[in-house]
Structures are given as C-alpha cells and as structure tokens.
C-alpha atoms as a PDB file:
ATOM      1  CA  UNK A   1      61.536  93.688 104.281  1.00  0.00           C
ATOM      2  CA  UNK A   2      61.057  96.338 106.892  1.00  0.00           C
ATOM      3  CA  UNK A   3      59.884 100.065 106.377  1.00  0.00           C
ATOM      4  CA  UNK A   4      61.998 102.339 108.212  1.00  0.00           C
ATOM      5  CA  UNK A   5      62.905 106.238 108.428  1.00  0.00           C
ATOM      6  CA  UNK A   6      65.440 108.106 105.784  1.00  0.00           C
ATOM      7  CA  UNK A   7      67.604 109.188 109.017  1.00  0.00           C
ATOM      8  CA  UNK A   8      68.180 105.399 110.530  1.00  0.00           C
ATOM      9  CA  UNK A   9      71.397 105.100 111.662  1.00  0.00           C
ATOM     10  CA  UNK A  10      72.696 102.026 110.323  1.00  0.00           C
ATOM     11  CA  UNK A  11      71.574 102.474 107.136  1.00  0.00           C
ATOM     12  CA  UNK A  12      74.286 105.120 106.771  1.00  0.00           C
ATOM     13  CA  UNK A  13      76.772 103.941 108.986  1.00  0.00           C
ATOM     14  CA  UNK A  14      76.594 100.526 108.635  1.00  0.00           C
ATOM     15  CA  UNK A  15      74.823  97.363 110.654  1.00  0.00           C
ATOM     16  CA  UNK A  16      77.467  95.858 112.841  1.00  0.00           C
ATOM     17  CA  UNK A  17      77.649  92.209 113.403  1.00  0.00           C
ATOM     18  CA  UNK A  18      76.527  91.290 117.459  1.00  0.00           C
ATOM     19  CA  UNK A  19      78.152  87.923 116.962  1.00  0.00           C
ATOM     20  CA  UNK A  20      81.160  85.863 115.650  1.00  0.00           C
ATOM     21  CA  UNK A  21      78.794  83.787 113.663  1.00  0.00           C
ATOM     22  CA  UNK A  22      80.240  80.657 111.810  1.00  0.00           C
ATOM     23  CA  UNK A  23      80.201  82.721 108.657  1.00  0.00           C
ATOM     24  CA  UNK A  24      82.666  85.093 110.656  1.00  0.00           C
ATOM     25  CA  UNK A  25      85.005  81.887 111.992  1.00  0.00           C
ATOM     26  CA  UNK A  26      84.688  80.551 108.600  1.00  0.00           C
ATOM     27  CA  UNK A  27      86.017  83.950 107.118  1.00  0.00           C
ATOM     28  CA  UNK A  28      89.028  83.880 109.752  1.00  0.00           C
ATOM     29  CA  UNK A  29      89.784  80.258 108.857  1.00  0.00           C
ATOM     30  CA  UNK A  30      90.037  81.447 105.061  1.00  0.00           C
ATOM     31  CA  UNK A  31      92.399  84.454 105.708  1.00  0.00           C
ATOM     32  CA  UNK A  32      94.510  82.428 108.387  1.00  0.00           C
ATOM     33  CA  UNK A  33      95.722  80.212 105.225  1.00  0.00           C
ATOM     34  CA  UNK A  34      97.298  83.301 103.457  1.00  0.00           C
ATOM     35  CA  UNK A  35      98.368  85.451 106.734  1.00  0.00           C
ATOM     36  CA  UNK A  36      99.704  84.529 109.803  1.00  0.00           C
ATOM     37  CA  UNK A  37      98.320  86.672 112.659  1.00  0.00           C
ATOM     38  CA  UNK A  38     100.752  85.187 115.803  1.00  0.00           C
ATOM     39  CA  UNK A  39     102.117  87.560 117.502  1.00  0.00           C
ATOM     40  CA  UNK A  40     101.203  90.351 115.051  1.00  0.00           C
ATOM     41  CA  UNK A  41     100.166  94.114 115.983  1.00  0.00           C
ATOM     42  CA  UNK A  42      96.600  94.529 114.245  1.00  0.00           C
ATOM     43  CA  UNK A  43      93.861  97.531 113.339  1.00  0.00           C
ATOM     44  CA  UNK A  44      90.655  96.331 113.065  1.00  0.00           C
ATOM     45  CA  UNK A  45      89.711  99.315 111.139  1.00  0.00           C
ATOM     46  CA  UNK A  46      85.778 100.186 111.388  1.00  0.00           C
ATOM     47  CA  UNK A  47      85.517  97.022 114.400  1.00  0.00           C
ATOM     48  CA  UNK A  48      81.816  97.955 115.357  1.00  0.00           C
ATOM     49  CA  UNK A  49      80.632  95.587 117.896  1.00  0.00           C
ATOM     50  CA  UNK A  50      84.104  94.484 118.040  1.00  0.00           C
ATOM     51  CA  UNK A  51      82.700  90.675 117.556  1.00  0.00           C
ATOM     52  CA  UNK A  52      86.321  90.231 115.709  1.00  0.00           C
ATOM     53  CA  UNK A  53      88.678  91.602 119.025  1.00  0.00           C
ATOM     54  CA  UNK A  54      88.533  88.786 120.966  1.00  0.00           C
ATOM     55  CA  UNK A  55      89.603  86.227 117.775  1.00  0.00           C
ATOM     56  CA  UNK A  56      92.571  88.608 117.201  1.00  0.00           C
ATOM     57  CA  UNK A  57      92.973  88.580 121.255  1.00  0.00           C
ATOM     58  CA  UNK A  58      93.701  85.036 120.895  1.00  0.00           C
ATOM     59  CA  UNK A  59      96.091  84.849 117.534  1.00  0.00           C
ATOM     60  CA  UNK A  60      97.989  87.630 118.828  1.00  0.00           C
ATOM     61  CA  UNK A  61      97.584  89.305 122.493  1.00  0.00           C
ATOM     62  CA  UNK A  62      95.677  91.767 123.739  1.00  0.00           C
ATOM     63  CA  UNK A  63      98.110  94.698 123.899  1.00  0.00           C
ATOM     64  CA  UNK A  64      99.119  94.503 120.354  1.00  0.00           C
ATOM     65  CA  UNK A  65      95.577  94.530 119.436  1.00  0.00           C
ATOM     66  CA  UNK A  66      93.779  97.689 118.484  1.00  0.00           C
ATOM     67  CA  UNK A  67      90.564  98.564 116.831  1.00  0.00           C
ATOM     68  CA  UNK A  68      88.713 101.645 114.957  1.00  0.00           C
ATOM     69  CA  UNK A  69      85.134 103.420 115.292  1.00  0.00           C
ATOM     70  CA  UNK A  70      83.915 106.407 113.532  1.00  0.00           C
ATOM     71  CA  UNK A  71      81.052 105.670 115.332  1.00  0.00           C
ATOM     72  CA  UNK A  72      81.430 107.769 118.679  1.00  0.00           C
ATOM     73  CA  UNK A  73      79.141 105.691 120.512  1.00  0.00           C
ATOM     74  CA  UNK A  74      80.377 102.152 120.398  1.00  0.00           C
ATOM     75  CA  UNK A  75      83.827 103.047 121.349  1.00  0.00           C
ATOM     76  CA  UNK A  76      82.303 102.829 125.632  1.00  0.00           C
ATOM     77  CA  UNK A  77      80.827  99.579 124.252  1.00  0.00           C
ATOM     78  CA  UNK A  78      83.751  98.285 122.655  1.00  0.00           C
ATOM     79  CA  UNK A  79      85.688  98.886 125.709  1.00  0.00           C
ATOM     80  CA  UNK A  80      83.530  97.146 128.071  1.00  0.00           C
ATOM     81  CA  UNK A  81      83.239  93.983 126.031  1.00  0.00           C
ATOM     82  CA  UNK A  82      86.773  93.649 125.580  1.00  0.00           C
ATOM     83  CA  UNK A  83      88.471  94.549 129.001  1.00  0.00           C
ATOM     84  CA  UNK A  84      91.874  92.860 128.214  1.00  0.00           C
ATOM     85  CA  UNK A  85      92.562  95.494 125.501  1.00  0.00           C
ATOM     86  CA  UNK A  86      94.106  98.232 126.909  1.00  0.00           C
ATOM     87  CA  UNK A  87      91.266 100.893 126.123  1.00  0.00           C
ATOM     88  CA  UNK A  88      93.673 103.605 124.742  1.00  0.00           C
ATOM     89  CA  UNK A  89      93.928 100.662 122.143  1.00  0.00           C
ATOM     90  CA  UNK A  90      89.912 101.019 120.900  1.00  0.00           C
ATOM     91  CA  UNK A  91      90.019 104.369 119.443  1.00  0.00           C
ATOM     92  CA  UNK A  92      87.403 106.689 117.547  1.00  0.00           C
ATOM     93  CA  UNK A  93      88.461 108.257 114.288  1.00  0.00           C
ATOM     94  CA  UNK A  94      87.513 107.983 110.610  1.00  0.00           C
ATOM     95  CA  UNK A  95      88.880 105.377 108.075  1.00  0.00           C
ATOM     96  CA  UNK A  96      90.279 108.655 106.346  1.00  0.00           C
ATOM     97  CA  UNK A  97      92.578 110.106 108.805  1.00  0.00           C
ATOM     98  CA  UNK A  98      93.122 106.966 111.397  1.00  0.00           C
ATOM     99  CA  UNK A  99      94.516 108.353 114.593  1.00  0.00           C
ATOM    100  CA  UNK A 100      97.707 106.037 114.664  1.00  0.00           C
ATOM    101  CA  UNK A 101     101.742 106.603 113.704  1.00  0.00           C
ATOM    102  CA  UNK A 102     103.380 105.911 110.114  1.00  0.00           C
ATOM    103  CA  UNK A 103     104.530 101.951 110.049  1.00  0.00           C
ATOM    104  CA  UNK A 104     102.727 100.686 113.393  1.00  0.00           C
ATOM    105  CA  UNK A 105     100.492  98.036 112.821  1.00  0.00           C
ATOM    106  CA  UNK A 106     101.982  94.486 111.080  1.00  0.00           C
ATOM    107  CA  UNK A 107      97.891  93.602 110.033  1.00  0.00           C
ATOM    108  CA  UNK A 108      95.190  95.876 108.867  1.00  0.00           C
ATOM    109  CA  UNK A 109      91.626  94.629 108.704  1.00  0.00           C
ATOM    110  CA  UNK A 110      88.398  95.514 107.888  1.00  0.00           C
ATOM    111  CA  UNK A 111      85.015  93.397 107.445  1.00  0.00           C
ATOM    112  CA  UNK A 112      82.660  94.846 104.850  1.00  0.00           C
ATOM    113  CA  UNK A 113      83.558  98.540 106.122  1.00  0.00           C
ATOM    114  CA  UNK A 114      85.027 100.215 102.752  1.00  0.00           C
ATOM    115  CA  UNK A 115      81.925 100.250 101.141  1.00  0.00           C
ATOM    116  CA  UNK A 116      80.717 102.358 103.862  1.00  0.00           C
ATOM    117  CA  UNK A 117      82.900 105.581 104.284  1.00  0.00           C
ATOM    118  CA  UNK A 118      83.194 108.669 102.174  1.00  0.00           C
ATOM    119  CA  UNK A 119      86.259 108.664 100.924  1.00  0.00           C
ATOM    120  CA  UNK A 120      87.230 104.736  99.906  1.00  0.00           C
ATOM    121  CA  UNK A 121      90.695 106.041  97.713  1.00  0.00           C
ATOM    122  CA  UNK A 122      92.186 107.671 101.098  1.00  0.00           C
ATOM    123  CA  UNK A 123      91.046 104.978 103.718  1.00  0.00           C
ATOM    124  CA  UNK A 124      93.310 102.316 101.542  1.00  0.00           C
ATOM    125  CA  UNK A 125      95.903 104.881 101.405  1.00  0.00           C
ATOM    126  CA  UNK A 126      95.383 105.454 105.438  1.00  0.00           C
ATOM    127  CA  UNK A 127      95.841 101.580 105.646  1.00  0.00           C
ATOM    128  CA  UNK A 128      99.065 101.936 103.731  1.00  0.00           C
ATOM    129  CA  UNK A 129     100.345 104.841 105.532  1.00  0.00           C
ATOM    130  CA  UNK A 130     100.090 102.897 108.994  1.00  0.00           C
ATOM    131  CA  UNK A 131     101.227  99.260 108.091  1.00  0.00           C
ATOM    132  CA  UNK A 132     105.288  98.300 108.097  1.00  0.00           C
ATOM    133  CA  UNK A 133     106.739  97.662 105.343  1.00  0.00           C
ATOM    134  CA  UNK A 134     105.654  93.851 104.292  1.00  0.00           C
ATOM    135  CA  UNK A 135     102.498  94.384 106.666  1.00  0.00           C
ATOM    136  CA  UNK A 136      99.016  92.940 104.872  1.00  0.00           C
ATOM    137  CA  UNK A 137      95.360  94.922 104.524  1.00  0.00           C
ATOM    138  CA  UNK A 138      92.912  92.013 104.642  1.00  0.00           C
ATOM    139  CA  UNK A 139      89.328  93.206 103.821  1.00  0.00           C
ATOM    140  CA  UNK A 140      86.139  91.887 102.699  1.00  0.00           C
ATOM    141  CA  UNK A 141      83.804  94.171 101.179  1.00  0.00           C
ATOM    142  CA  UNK A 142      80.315  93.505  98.328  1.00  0.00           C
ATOM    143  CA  UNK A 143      80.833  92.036  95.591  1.00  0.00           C
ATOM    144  CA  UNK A 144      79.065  93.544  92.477  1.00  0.00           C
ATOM    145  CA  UNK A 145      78.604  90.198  91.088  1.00  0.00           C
ATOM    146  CA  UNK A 146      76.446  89.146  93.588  1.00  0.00           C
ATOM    147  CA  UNK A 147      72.791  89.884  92.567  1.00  0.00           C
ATOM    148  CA  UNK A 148      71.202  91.002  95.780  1.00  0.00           C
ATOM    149  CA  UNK A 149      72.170  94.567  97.634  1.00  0.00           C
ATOM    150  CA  UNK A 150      72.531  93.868 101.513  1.00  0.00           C
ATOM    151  CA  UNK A 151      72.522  96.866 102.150  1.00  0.00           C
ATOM    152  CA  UNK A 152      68.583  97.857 101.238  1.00  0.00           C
ATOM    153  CA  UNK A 153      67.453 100.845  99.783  1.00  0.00           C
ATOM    154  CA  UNK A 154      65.802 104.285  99.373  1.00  0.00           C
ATOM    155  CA  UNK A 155      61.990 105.402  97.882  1.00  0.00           C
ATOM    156  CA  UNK A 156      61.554 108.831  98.211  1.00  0.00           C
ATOM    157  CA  UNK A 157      61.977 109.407 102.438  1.00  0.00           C
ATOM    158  CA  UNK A 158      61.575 106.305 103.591  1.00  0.00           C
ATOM    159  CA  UNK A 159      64.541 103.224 103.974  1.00  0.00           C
ATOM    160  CA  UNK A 160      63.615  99.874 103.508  1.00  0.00           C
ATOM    161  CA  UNK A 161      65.483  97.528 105.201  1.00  0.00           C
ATOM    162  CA  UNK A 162      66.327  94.060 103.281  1.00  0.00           C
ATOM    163  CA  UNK A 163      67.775  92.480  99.948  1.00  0.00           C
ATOM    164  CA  UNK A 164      67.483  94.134  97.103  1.00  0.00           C
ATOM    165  CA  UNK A 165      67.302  91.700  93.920  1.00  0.00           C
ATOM    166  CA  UNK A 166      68.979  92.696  90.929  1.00  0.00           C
ATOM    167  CA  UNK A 167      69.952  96.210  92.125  1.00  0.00           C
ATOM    168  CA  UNK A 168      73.712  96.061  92.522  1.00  0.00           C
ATOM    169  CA  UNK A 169      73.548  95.033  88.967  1.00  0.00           C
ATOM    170  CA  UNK A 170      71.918  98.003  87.309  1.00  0.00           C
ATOM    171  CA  UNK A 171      73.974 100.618  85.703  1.00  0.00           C
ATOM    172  CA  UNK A 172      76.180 102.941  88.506  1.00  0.00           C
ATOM    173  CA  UNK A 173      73.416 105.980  87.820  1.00  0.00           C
ATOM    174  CA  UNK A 174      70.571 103.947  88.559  1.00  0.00           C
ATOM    175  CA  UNK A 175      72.129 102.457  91.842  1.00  0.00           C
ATOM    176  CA  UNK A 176      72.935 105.084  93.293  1.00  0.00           C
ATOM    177  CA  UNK A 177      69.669 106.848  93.093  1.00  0.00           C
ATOM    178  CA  UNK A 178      68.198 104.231  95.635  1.00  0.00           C
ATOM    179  CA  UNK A 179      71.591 102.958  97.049  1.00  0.00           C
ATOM    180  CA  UNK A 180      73.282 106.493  97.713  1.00  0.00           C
ATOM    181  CA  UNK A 181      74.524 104.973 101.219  1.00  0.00           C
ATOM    182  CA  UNK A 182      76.828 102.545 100.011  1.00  0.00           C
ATOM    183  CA  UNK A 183      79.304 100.751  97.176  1.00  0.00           C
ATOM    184  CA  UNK A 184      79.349  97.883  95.982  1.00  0.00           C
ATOM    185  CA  UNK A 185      82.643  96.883  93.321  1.00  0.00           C
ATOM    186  CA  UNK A 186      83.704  94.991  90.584  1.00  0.00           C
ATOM    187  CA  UNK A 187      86.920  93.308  91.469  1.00  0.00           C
ATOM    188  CA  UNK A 188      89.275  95.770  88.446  1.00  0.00           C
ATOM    189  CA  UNK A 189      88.127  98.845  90.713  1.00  0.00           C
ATOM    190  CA  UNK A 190      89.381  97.495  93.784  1.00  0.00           C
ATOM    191  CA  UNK A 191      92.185  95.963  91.738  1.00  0.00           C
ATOM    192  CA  UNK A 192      93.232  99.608  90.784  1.00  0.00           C
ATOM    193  CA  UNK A 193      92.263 101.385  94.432  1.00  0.00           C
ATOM    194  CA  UNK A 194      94.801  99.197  95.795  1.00  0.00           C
ATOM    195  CA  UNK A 195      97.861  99.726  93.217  1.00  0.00           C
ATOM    196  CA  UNK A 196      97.008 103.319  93.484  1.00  0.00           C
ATOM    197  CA  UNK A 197      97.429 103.247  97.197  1.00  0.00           C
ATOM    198  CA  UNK A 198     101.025 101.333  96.588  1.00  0.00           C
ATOM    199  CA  UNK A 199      99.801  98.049  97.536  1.00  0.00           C
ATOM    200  CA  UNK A 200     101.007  94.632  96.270  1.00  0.00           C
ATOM    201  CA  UNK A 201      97.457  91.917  95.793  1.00  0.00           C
ATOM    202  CA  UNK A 202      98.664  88.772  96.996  1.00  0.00           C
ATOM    203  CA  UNK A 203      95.291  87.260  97.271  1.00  0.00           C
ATOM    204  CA  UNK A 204      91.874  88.372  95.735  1.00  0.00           C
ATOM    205  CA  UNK A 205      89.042  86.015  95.726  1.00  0.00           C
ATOM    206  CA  UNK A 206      84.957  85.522  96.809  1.00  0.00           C
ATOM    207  CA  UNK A 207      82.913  83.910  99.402  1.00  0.00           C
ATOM    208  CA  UNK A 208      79.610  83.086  99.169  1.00  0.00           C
ATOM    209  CA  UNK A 209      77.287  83.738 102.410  1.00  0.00           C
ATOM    210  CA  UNK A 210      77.546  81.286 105.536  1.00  0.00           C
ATOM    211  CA  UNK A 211      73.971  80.585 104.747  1.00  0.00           C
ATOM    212  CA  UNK A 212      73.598  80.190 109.180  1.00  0.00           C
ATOM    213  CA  UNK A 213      70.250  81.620 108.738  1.00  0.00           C
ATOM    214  CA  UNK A 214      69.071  78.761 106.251  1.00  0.00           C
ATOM    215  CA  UNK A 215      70.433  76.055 108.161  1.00  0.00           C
ATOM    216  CA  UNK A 216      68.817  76.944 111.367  1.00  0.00           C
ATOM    217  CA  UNK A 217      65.554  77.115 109.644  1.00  0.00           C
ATOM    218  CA  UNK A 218      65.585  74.438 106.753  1.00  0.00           C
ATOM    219  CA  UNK A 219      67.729  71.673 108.502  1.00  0.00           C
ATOM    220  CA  UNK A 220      69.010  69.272 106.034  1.00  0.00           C
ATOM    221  CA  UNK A 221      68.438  71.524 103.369  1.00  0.00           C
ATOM    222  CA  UNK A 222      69.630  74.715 104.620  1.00  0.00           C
ATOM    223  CA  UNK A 223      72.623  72.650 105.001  1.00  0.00           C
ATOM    224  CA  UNK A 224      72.356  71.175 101.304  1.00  0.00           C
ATOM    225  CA  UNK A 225      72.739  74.891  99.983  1.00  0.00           C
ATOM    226  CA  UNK A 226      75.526  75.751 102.419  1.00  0.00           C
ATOM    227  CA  UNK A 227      77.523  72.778 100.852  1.00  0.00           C
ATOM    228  CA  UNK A 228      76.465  73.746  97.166  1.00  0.00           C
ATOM    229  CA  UNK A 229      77.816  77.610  97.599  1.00  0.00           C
ATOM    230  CA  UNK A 230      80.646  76.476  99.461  1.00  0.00           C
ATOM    231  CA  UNK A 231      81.215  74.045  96.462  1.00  0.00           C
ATOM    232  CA  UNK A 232      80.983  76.864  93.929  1.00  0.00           C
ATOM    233  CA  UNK A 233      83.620  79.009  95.849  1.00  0.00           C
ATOM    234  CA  UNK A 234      85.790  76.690  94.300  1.00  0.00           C
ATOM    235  CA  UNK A 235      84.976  76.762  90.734  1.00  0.00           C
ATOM    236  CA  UNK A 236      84.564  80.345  87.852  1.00  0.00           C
ATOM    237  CA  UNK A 237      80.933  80.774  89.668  1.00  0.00           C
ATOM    238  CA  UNK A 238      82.781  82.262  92.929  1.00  0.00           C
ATOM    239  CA  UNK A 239      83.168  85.413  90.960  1.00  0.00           C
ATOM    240  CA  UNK A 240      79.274  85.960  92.216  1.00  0.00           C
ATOM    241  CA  UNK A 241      80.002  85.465  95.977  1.00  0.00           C
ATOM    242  CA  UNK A 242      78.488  87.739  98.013  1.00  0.00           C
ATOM    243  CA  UNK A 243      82.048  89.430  99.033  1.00  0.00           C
ATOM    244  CA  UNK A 244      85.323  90.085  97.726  1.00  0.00           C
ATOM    245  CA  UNK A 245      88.648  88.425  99.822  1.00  0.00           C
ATOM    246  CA  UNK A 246      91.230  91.022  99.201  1.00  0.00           C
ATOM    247  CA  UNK A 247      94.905  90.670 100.945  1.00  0.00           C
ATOM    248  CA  UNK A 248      97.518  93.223 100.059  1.00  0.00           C
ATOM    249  CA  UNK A 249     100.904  93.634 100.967  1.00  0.00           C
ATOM    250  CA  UNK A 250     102.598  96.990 101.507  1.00  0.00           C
ATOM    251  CA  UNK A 251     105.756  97.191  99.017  1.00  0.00           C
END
C-alpha cells in the first residue's frame, strides 16, 4: 500500500488503464456475446488512456468511433495514440452534460467510470439522451459485493493507495468517511438508476478480476485461481465479482 497526498489526482479522477490487458479482451469477449459492435457508432464515455479505441477501431471503424474525457489533459494524449480517429471525434466534456446531439451514437460505453463522477443519476440519463432508439449502454462499474475497495482510501490528509479489505462492506456512513472519492453499488441501485433513466436491462451480471497480476507472479498457481474465479462467475458466488456487467437498451 502506498502513502500518498489528499490532492493526488487519480485518486479523484480515477486511475486509467495504460493497457488492453487480458482482463480488458476478456471483458470485450463477454459483452461481444450480448451486443454486436460491427459497424456501430460508439461513445466511449470517460475513455482515459483510450486503451479501449483501438478494439472499437477494429469492430466498427474509426470515423464512427468517438470517445469522452473530463480530464482536460488526456484529450492531446488520446489524440496522438489514436491517429485514425478523426480528433474532433475524442472530445472533453463531463459524463453530465456530454457534448454530442440527441440519438447519435448506436453504443454507449463506459469501463468502471460511473462510480467516479458527481452526478451518477444524470450521466445514465446523458447516455440515454444520446443513444437511438434500440441503442445499448454497456458499463462495468464496483461491485459492492466484492470485499475489497480498489479504489483506496482516506486518514485524515493523507491517501493511501491500495485494497481496502472489508470497506465497501461497511454501512454507506462509514464508507464514505474514508471512501468520499468514489461508489461502489449493490446491483437494486443500479437496477433502479437505469429504469429511472428509461432504460430497458437486458443483461446484468459480475466478473471476477483477470487475476494477470497473479499469474505472472505465481505461475501455475496464479493460473489455478484465475480458473477457480472464472469458474465461480458461473455459479450464485458471481454476485461477489469484483464488477457489475450492466447492458441496457434504450426503449
């Protein structure tokens, strides 16, 4: 666990992936079985790094793919590591007022970014606002159920950096005195974010971490507790994956 300052960055914006890690392809794989992305016009809303661009680059093409930052900041870097999306395409604006038409985009997506704006309620009802009719919000974001935050914590003025055991399951009051940067959800308040926005939930289900970490380092065993979790994704114990799957369809 590191030790770092109350004012880091990511810890209140986020920590974007660098990579499309195997947990990433394995994510796309999952959401490719309930949506198909050929040809489709799609937001990744809150992109990041954009790690997830150049996968939608290929299921799609790159003018019909656009992309999200509130961070101002990454947009120039965004740009530069995808130059076959037009750059107008990569644009900065919040999840609560995204800078795009009524009915444009056929996919909206985000990858653990809900639990990291202000307003949660009005991003899902941004999403709806700029999908077509029959157009699908795919989003992962925590799962309460899972017993470690991700997301580490505050003490007093300093941030540390890590994962948290046991805190995402303590009452709401006590998490959010040293998790005030972030949400975490049970699956009946997304459940009811999502009808209140208008949205039909096609799909709502849990992954369990890729577990690349523990493979690299353990070998044989690392991969022995990949397969297990994996396993359990299948079974009532996916209900404490690490994220929620959630695919809506706008009505």
């Amino acid at each position: 666990m590191k030790v770092l300052s109350e004012d880091t960055k990511f810890a209140h914006l986020g920590k974007p992936g660098t990579a499309f890690t195997k947990g990433f392809e394995r994510r796309l794989e999952l959401i490719k079985k309930f949506v198909d992305f050929k040809d489709k016009k799609i937001l990744d809303l809150g992109t990041g790094e954009g790690v997830w661009l150049n996968e939608f680059v290929k299921l799609s093409s790159p003018e019909k793919v656009f992309a999200s930052e509130y961070d101002p900041e990454q947009i120039e870097f965004v740009r530069s590591t995808n130059p076959t999306i037009p750059p107008d395409n990569i644009v900065n604006c919040p999840g609560e007022k995204l800078a795009f038409a009524d009915n444009t985009f056929d996919i909206v997506f985000q990858n653990e970014v809900l639990e990291h704006v202000q307003e949660d309620q009005q991003v899902l009802n941004e999403c709806y606002r700029v999908l077509v009719s029959g157009g699908h919000l795919i989003f992962f974001t925590p799962n309460r159920g899972w017993p470690f935050e991700q997301h580490g914590m505050f003490i007093g003025k300093k941030y540390y950096w890590g994962n948290i055991p046991f805190l995402p399951w303590m009452p709401k009051f006590i998490y959010k005195k040293f998790a005030p940067h972030v949400k975490n959800y049970w699956g009946w308040e997304l459940d009811k974010m999502l009808k209140n926005s208008g949205f039909i939930i096609e799909t709502h289900t849990f992954v369990f971490p890729g577990f690349d970490g523990a493979v690299r380092k353990l070998g044989l065993l690392g991969k022995l507790i990949q397969k297990l979790f994996f396993t359990l994704e299948k079974t009532p114990f996916k209900a404490f994956g690490i994220s929620h799957v959630l695919i809506a369809k706008k009505q």
